[in-house]
Protein backbone atom coordinates (compact mmCIF):
# COMPACT_ATOMS: atom_id res chain seq x y z
CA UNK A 1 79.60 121.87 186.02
CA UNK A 2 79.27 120.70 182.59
CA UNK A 3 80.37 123.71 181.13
CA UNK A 4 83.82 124.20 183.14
CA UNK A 5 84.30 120.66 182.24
CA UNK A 6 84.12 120.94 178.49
CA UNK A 7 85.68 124.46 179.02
CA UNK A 8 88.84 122.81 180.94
CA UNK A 9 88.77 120.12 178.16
CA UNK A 10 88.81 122.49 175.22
CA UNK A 11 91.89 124.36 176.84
CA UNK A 12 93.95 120.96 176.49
CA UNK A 13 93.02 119.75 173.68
CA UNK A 14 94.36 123.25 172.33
CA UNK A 15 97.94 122.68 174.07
CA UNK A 16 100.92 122.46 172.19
CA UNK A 17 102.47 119.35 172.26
CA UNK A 18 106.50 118.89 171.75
CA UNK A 19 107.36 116.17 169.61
CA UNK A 20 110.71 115.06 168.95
CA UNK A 21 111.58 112.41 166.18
CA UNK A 22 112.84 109.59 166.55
CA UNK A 23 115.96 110.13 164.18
CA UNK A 24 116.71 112.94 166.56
CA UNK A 25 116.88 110.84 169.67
CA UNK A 26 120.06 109.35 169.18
CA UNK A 27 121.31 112.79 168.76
CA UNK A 28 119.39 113.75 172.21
CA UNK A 29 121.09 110.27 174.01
CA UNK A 30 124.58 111.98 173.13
CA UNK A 31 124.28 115.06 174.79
CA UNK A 32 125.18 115.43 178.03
CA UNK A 33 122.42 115.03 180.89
CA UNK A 34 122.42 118.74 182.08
CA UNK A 35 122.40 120.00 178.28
CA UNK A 36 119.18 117.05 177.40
CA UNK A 37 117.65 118.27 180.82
CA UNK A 38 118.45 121.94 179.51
CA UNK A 39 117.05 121.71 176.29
CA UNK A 40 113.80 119.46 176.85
CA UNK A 41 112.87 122.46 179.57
CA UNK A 42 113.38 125.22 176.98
CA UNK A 43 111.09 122.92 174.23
CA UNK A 44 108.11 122.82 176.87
CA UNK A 45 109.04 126.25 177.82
CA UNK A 46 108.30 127.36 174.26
CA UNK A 47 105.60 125.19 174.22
CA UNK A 48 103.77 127.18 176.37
CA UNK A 49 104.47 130.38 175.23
CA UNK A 50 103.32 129.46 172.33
CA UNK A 51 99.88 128.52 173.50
CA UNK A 52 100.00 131.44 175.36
CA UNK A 53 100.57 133.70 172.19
CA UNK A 54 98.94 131.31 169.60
CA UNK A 55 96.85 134.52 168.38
CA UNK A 56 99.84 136.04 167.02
CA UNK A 57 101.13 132.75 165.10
CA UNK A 58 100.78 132.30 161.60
CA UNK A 59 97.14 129.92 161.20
CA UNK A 60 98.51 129.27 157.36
CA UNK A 61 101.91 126.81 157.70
CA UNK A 62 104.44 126.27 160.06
CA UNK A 63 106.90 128.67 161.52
CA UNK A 64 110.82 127.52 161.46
CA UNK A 65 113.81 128.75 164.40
CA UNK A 66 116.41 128.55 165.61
CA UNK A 67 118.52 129.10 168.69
CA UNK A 68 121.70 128.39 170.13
CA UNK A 69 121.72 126.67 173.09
CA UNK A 70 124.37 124.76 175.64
CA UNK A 71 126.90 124.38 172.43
CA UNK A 72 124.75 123.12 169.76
CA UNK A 73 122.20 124.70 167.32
CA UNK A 74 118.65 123.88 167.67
CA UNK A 75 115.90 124.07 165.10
CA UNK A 76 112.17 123.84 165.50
CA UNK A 77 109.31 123.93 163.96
CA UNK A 78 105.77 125.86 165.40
CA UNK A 79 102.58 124.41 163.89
CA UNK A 80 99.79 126.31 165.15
CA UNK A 81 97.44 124.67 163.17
CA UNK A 82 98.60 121.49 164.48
CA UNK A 83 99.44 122.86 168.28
CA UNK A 84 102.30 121.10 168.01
CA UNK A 85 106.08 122.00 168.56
CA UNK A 86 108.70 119.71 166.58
CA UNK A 87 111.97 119.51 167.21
CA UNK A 88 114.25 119.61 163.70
CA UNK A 89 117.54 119.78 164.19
CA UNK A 90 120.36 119.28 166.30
CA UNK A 91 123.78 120.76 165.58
CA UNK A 92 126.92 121.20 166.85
CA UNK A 93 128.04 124.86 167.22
CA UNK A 94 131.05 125.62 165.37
CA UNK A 95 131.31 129.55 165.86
């Protein structure tokens, strides 16, 4: 039992977390509720993909995108040596 235990607890410790600023939350209070809602689902979303495919991530720094999403430009930042997903950037789209 001991060993699914410490085997369950090593698989969370390993999950990405999603952290967002707080400078960025005002930006994140201003959008609207279906575009937050939107957006915070596609963070965890990545999130777990990113566990998922940690393997293929870079071990040495972090790794920077970004995506259009609901009218605004989002940046992030992937730290698999940190298992952590940051949010960077908001922006207004303006294409």
């Amino acid at each position: 039992m001991a060993s699914i235990e410490s085997a369950v607890s090593e698989q969370l410790t390993q999950a990405f977390t999603v952290y967002v600023p707080l400078a960025l939350q005002p930006q994140m209070d201003s959008l609207a509720q279906d575009t937050r809602t939107h957006l915070l689902g596609e963070l965890f979303r990545l999130a777990v993909q990113a566990w998922q495919e940690r393997g293929l991530l870079p071990r040495q720094g972090p790794v920077t995108m970004e995506f259009p999403l609901g009218g605004i430009d989002v940046g992030i930042e992937l730290d698999a040596s940190k298992t952590r997903l940051t949010l960077v950037s908001l922006s207004r789209t303006w294409h």
